[in-house]
N, C-alpha and C. Protein backbone atom coordinates (compact mmCIF):
# COMPACT_ATOMS: atom_id res chain seq x y z
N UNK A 1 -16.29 -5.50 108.29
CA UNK A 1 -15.88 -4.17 108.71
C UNK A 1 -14.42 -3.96 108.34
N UNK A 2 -13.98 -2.99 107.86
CA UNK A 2 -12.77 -2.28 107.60
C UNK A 2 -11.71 -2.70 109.08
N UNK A 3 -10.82 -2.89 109.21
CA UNK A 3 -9.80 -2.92 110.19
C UNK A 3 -10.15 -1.22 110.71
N UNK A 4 -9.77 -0.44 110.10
CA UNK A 4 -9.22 0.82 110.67
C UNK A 4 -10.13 1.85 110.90
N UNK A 5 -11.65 0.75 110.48
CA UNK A 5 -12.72 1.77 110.85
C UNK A 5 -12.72 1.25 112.34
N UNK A 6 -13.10 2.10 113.57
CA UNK A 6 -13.53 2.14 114.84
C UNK A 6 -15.09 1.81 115.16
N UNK A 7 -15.11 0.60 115.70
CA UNK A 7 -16.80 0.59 116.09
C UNK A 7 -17.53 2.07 117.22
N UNK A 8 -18.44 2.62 116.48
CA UNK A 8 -18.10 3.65 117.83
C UNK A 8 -19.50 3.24 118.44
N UNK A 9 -19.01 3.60 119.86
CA UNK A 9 -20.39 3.56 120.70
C UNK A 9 -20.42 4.70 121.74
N UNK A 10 -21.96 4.91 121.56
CA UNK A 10 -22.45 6.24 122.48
C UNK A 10 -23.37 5.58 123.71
N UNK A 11 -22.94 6.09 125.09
CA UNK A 11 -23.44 5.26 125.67
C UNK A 11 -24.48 6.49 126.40
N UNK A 12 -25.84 6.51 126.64
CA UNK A 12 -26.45 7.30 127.62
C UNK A 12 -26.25 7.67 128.49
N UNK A 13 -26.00 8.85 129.04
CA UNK A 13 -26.03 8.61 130.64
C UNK A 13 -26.86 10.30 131.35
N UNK A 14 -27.66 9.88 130.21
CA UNK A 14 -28.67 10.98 130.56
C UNK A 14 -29.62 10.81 131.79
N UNK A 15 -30.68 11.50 132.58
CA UNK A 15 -31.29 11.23 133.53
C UNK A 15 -31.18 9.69 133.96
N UNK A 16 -32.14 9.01 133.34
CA UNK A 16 -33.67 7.99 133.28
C UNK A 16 -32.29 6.87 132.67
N UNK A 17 -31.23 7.43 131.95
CA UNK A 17 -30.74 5.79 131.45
C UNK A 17 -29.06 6.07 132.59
N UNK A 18 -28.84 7.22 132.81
CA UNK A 18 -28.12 7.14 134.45
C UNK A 18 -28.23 6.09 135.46
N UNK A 19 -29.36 6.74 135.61
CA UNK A 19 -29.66 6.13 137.18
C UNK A 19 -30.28 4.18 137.21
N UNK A 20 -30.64 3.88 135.31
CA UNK A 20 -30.78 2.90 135.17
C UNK A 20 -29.77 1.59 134.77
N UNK A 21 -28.85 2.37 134.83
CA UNK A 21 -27.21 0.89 134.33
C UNK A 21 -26.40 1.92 133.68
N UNK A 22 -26.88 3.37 133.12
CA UNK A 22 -26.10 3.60 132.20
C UNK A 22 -24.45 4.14 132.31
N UNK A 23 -24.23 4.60 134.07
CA UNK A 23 -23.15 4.83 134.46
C UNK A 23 -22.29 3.42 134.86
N UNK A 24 -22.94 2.81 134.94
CA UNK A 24 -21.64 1.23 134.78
C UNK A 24 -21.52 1.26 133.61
N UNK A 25 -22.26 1.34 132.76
CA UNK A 25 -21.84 0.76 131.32
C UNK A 25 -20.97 1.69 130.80
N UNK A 26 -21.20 3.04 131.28
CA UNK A 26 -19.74 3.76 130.81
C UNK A 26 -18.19 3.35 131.41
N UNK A 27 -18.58 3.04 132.96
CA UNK A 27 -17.19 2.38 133.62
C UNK A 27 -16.64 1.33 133.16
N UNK A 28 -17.57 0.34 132.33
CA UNK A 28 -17.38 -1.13 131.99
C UNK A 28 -16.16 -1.09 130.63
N UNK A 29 -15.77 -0.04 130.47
CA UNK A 29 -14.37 0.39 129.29
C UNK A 29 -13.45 -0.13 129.89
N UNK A 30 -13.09 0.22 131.24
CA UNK A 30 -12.73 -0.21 132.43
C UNK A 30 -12.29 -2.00 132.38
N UNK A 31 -13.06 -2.72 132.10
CA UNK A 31 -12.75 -4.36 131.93
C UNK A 31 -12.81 -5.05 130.56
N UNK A 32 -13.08 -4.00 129.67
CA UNK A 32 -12.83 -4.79 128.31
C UNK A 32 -11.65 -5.06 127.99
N UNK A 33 -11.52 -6.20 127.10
CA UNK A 33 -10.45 -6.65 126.65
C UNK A 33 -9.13 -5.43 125.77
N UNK A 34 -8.20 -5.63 126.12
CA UNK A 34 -7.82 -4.28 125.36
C UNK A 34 -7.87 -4.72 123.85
N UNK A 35 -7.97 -5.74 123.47
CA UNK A 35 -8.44 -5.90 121.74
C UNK A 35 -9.37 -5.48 121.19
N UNK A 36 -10.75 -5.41 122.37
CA UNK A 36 -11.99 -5.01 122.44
C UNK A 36 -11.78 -3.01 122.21
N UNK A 37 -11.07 -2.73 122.97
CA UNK A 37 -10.92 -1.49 123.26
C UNK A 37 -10.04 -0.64 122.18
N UNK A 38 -8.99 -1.59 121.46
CA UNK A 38 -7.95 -1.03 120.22
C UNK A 38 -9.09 -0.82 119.03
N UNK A 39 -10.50 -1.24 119.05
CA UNK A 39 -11.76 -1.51 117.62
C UNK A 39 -12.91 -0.43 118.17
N UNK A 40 -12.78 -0.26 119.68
CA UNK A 40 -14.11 0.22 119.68
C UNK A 40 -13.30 1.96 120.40
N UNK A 41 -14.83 2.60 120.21
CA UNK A 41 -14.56 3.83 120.48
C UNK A 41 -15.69 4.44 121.59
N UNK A 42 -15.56 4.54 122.69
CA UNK A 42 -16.97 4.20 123.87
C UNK A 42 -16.34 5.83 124.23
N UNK A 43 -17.59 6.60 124.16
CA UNK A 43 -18.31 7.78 124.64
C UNK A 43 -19.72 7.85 125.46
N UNK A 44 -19.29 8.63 126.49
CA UNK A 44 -21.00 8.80 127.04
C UNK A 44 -21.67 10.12 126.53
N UNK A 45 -23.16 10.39 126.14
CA UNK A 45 -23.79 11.27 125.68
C UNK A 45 -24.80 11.45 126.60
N UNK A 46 -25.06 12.77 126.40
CA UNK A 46 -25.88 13.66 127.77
C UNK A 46 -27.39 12.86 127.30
N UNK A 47 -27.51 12.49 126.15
CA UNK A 47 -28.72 11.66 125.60
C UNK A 47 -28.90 11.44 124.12
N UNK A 48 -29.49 10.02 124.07
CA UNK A 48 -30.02 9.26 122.79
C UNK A 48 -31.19 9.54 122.18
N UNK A 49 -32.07 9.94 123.02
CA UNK A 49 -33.54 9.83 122.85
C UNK A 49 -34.79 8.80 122.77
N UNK A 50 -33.51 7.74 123.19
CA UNK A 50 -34.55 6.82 123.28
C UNK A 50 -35.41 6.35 124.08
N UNK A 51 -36.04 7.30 125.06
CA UNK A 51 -37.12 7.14 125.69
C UNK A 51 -37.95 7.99 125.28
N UNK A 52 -37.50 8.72 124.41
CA UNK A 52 -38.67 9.55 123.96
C UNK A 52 -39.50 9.10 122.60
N UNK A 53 -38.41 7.68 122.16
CA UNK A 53 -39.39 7.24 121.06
C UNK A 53 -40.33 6.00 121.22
N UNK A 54 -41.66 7.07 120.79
CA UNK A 54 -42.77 6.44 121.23
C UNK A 54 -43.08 5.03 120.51
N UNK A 55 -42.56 4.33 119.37
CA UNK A 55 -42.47 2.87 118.91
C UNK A 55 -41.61 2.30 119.55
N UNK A 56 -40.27 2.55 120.36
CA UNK A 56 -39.89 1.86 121.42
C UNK A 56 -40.43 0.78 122.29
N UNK A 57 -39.82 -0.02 122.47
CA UNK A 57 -40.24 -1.00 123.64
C UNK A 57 -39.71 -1.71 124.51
N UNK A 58 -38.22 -0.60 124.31
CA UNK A 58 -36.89 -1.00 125.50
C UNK A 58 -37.21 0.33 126.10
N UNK A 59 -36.91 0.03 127.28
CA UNK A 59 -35.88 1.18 128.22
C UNK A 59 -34.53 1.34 128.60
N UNK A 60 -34.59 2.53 129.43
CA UNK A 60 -33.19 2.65 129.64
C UNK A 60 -32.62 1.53 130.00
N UNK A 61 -30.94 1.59 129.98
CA UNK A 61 -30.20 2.39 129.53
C UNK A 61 -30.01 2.33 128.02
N UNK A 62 -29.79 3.27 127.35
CA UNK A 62 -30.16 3.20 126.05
C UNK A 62 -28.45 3.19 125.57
N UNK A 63 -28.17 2.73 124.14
CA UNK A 63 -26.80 2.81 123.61
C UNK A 63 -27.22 2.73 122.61
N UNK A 64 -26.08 3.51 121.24
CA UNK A 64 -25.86 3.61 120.28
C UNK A 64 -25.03 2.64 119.98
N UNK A 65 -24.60 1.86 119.22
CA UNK A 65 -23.61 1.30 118.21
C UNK A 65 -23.49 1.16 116.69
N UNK A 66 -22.43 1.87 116.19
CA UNK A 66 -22.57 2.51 114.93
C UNK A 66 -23.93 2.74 114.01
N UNK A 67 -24.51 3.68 114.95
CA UNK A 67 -25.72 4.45 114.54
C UNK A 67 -26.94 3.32 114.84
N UNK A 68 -27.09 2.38 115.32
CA UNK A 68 -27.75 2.16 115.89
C UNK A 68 -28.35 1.69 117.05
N UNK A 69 -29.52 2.14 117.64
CA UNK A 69 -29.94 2.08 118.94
C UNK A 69 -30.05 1.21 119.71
N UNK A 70 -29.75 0.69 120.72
CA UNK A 70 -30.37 -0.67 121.69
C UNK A 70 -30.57 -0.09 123.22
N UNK A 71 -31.47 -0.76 123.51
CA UNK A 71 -32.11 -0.43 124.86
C UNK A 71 -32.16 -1.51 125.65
N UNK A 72 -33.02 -1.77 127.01
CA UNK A 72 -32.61 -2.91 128.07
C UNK A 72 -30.93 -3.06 127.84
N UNK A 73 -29.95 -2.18 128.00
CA UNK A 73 -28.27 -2.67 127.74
C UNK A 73 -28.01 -3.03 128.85
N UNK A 74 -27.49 -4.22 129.24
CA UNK A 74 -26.59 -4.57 130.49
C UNK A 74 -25.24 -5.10 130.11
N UNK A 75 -24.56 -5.18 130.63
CA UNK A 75 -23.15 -5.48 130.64
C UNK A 75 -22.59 -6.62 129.62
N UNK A 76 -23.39 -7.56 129.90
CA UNK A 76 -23.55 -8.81 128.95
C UNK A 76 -24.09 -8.87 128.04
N UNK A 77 -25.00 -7.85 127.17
CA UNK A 77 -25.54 -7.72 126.11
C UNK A 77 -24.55 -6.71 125.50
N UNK A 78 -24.31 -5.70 125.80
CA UNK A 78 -23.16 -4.71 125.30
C UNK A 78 -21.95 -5.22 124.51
N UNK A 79 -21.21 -6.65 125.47
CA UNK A 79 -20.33 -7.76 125.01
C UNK A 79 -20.11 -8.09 124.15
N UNK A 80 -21.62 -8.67 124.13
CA UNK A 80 -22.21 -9.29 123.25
C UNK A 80 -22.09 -8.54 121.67
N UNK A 81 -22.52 -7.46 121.45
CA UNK A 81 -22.69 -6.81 120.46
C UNK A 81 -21.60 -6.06 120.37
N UNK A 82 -20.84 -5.87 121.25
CA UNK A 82 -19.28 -5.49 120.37
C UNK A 82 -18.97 -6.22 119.60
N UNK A 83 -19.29 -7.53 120.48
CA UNK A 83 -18.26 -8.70 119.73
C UNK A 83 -18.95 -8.98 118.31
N UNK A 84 -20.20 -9.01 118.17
CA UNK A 84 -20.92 -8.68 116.53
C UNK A 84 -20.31 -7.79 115.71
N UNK A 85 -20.13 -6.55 116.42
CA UNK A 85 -19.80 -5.59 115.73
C UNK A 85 -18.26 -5.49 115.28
N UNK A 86 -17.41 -5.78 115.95
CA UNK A 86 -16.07 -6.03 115.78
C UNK A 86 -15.94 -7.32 114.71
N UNK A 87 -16.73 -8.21 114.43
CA UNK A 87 -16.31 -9.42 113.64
C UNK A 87 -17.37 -9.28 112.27
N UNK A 88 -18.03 -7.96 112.23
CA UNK A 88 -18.54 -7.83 111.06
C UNK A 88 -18.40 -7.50 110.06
């Protein structure tokens, strides 16, 4: 990845991925590392759609990271895949 490109991430916090983790995971900007935070770019979106896609086989809370989708997100998987995404 480019230095000066920004990992961006869209985080759900529509109905169904709300009420399922998706409002911590927007607060969780909140405890990232600020190195973590100088690479990434964390937005919440009114919705992903990823409960509406029917080959799915995650649920909420749903997240974007640079254009692509992940579902079941918890705190420790999110981490996780910054930290992929930042060292790629």
């Amino acid at each position: 990845m480019n230095r000066k490109e920004k990992v961006t991430v869209k985080i759900c916090v529509g109905t169904a991925c709300f009420v399922q983790g998706g409002a911590d995971l927007l607060l969780y900007n909140e405890f990232l590392d600020p190195v973590v935070l100088a690479t990434c770019e964390l937005e919440g979106v009114s919705c992903l759609g990823g409960c509406k896609m029917a080959e799915s086989n995650e649920r909420p809370p749903f997240v974007e990271i640079n254009g692509k989708l992940y579902g079941d997100m918890t705190q420790e998987k999110l981490c996780k895949l910054l930290s992929e995404a930042i060292h790629a």
